[in-house]
N, C-alpha and C. Protein backbone atom coordinates (compact mmCIF):
# COMPACT_ATOMS: atom_id res chain seq x y z
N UNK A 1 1.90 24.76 19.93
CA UNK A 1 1.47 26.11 19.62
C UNK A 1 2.60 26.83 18.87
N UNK A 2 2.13 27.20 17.98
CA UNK A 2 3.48 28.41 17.24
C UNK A 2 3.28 29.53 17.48
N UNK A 3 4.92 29.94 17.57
CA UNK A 3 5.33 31.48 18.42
C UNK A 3 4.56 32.35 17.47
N UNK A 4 3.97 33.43 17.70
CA UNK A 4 3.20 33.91 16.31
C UNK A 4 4.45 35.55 15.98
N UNK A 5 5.83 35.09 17.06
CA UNK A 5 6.76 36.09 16.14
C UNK A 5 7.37 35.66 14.52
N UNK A 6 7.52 34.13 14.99
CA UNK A 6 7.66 33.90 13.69
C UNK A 6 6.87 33.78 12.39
N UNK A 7 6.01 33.94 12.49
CA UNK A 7 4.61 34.05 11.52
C UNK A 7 5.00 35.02 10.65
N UNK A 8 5.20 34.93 9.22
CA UNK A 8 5.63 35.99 8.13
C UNK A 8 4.48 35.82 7.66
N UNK A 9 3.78 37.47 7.64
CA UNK A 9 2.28 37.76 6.77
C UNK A 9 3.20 37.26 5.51
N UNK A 10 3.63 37.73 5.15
CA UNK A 10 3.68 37.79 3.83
C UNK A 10 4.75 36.62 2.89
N UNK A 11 4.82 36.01 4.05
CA UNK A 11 5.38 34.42 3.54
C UNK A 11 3.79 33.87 3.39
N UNK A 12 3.17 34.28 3.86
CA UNK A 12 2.10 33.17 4.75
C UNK A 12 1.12 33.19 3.33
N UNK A 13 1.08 34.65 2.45
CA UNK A 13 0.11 35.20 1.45
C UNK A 13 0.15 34.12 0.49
N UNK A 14 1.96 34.27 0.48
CA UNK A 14 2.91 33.64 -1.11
C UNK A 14 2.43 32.19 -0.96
N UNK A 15 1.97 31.53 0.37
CA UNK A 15 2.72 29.72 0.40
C UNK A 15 0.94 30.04 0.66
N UNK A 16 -0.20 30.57 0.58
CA UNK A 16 -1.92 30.22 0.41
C UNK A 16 -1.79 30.58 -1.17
N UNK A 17 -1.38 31.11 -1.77
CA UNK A 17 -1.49 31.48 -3.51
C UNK A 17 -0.86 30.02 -3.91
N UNK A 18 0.39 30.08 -3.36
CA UNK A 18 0.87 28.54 -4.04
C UNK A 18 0.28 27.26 -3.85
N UNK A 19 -0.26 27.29 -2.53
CA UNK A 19 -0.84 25.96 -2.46
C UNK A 19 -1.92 26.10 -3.16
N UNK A 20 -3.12 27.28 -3.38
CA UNK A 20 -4.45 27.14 -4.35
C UNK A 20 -3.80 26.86 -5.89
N UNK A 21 -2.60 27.66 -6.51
CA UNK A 21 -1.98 27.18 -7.31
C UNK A 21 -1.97 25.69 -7.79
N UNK A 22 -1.47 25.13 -6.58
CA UNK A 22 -1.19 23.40 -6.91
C UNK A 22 -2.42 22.61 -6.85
N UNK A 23 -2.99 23.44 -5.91
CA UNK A 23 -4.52 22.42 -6.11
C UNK A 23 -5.22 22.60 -7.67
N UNK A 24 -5.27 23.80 -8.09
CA UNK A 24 -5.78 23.96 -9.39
C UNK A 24 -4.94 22.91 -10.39
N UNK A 25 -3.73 23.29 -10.14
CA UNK A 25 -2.87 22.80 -11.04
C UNK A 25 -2.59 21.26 -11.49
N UNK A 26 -2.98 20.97 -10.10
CA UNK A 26 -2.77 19.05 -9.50
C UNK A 26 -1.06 18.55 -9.17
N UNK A 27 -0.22 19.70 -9.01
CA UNK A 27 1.01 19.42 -8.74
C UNK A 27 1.50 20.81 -8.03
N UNK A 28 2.17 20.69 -7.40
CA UNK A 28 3.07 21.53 -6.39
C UNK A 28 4.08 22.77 -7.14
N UNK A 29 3.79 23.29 -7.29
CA UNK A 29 4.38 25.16 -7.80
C UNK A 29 5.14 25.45 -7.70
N UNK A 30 6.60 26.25 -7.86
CA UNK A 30 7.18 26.95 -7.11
C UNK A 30 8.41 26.66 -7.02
N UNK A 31 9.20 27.61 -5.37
CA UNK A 31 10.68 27.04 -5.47
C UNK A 31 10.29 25.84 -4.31
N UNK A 32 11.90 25.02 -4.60
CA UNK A 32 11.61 24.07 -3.98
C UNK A 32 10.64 23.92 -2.76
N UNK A 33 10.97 24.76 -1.53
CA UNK A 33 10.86 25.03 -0.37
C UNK A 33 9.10 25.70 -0.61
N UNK A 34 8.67 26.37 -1.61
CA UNK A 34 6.82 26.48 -1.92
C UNK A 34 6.30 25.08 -2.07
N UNK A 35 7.14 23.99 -3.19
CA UNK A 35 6.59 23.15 -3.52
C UNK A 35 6.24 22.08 -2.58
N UNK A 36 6.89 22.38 -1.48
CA UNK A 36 7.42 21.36 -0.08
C UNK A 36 5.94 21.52 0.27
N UNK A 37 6.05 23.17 0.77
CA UNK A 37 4.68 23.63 1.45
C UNK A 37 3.32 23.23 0.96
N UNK A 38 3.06 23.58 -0.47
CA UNK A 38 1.88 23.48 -1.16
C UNK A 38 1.77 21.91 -1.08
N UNK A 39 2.54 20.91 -1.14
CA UNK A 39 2.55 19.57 -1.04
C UNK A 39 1.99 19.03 0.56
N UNK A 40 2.06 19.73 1.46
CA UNK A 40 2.31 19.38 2.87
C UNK A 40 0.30 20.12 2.97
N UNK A 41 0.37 21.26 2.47
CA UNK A 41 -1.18 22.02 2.87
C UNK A 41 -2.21 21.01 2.17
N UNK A 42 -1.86 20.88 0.80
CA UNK A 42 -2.96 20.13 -0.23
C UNK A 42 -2.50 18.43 0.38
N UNK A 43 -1.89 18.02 1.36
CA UNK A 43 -1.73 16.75 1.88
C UNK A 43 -1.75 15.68 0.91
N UNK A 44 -0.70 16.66 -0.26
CA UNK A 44 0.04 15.32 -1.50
C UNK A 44 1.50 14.82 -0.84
N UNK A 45 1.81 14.09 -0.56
CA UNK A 45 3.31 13.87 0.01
C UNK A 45 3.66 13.57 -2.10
N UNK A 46 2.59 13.04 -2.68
CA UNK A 46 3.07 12.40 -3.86
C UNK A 46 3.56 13.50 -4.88
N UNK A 47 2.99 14.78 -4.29
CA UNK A 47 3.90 15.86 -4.69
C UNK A 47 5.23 16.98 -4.27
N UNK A 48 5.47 16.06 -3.49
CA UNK A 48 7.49 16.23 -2.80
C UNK A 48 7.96 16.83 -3.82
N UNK A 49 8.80 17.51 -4.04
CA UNK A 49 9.93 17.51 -5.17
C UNK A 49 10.35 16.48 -5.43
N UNK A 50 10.92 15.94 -6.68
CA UNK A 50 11.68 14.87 -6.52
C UNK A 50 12.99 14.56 -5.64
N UNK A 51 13.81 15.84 -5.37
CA UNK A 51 14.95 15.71 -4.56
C UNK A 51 14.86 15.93 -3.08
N UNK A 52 13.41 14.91 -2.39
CA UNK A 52 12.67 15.63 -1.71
C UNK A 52 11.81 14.18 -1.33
N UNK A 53 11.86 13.24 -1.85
CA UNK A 53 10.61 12.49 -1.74
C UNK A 53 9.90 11.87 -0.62
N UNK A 54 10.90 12.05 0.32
CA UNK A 54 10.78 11.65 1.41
C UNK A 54 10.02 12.49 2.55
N UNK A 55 9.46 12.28 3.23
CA UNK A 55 8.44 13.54 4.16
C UNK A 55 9.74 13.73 5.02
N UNK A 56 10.16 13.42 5.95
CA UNK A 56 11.38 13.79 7.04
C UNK A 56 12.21 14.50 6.11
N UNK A 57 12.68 14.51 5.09
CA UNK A 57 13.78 14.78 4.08
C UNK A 57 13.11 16.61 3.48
N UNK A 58 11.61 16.42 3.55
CA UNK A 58 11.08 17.89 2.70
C UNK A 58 10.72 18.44 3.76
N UNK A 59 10.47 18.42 5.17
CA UNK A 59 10.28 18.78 6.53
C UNK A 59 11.75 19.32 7.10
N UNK A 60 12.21 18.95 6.77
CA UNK A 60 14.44 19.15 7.19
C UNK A 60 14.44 20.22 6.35
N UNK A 61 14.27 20.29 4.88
CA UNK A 61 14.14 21.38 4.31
C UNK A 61 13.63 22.32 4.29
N UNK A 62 12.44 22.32 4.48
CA UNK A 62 11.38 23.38 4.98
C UNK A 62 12.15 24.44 5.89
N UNK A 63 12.97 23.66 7.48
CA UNK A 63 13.23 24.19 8.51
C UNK A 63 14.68 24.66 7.97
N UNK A 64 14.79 24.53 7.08
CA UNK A 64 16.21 25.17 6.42
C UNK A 64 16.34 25.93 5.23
N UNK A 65 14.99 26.48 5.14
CA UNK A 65 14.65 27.48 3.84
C UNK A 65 14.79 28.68 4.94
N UNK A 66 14.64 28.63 6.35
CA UNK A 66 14.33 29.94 7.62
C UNK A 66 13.57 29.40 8.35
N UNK A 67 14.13 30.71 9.59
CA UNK A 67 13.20 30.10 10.60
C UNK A 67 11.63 30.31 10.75
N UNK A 68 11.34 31.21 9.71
CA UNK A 68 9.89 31.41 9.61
C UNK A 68 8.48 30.12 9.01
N UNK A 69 9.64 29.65 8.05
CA UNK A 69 8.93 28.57 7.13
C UNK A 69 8.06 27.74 7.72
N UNK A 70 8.35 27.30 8.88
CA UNK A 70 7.92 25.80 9.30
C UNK A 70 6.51 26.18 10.14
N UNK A 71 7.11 27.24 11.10
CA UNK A 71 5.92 28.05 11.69
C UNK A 71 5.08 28.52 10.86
N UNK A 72 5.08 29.35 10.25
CA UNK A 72 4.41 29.94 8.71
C UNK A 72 3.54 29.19 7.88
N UNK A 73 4.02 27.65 7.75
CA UNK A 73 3.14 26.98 6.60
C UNK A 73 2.48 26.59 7.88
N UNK A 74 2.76 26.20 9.14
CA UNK A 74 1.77 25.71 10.16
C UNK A 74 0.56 26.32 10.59
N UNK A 75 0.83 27.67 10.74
CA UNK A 75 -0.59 28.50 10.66
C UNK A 75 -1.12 28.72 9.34
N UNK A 76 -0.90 29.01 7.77
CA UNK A 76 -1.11 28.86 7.28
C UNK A 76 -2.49 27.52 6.76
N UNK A 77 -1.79 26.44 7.30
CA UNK A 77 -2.65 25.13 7.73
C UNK A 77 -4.10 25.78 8.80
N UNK A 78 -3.61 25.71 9.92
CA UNK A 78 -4.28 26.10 10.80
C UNK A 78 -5.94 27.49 9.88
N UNK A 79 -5.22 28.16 9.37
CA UNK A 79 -6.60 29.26 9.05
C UNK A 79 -7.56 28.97 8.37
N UNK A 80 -7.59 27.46 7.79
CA UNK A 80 -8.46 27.34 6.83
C UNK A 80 -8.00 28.01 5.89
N UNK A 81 -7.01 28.02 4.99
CA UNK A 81 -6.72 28.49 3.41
C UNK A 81 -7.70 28.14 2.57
N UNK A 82 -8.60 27.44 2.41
CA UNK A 82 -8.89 27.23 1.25
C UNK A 82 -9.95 27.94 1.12
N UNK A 83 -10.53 28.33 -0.19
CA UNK A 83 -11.46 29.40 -0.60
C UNK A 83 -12.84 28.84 -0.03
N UNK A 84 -14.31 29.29 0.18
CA UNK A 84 -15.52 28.85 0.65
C UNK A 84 -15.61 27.99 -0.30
N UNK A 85 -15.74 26.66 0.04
CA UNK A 85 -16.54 25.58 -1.12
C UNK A 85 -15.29 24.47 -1.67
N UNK A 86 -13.91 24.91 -1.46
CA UNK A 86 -12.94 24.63 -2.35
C UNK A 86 -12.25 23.09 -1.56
N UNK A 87 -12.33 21.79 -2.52
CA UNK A 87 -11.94 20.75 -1.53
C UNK A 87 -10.71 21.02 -1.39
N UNK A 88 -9.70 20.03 -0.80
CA UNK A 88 -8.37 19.55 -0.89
C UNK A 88 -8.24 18.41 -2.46
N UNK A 89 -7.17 18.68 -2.56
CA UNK A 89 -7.08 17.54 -4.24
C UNK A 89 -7.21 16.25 -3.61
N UNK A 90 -6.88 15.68 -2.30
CA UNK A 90 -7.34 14.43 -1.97
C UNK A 90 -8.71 14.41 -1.75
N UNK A 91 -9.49 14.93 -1.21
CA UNK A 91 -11.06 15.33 -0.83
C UNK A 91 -11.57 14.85 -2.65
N UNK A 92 -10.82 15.61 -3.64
CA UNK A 92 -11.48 15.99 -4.75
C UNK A 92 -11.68 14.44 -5.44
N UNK A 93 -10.29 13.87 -4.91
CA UNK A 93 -10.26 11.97 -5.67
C UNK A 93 -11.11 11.40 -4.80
N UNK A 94 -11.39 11.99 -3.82
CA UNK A 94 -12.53 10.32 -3.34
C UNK A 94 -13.96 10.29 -3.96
């Protein structure tokens, strides 16, 4: 369960814009630490950063952009982000 003190509305706005971003886009947005996120929501690992490619390695980072991040993209996950109708970019390749 995540603490919902750490929950930043307004991290939470920036990293649902970026991830619909990357889904439109077909690649991950942003500063590093968005691109982590939008990669982790749209469930591309194949869009890591490159200095990053590793999931344990962009997860370490995440938790070292703040302490809000990790909690934040987790509910983020959790609300259903995506618009009525709108797949995931993996949903969209099968």
């Amino acid at each position: 369960m995540t603490d919902a003190k750490l929950i930043d509305a307004r991290l939470a706005a920036r990293l649902i814009s970026r991830a619909r971003e990357a889904a439109v886009c077909g690649h991950a947005v942003g500063t590093t630490a968005e691109q982590i996120a939008g990669a982790l929501l749209n469930g591309r690992s194949d869009w890591l950063p490159e200095c990053f490619p590793d999931m344990q390695q962009a997860i370490n980072r995440l938790h070292a952009e703040g302490a809000q991040w990790w909690p934040t993209m987790l509910a983020v996950r959790d609300t259903g982000w995506r618009r009525e109708g709108e797949r995931s970019a993996s949903e969209a390749l099968d």
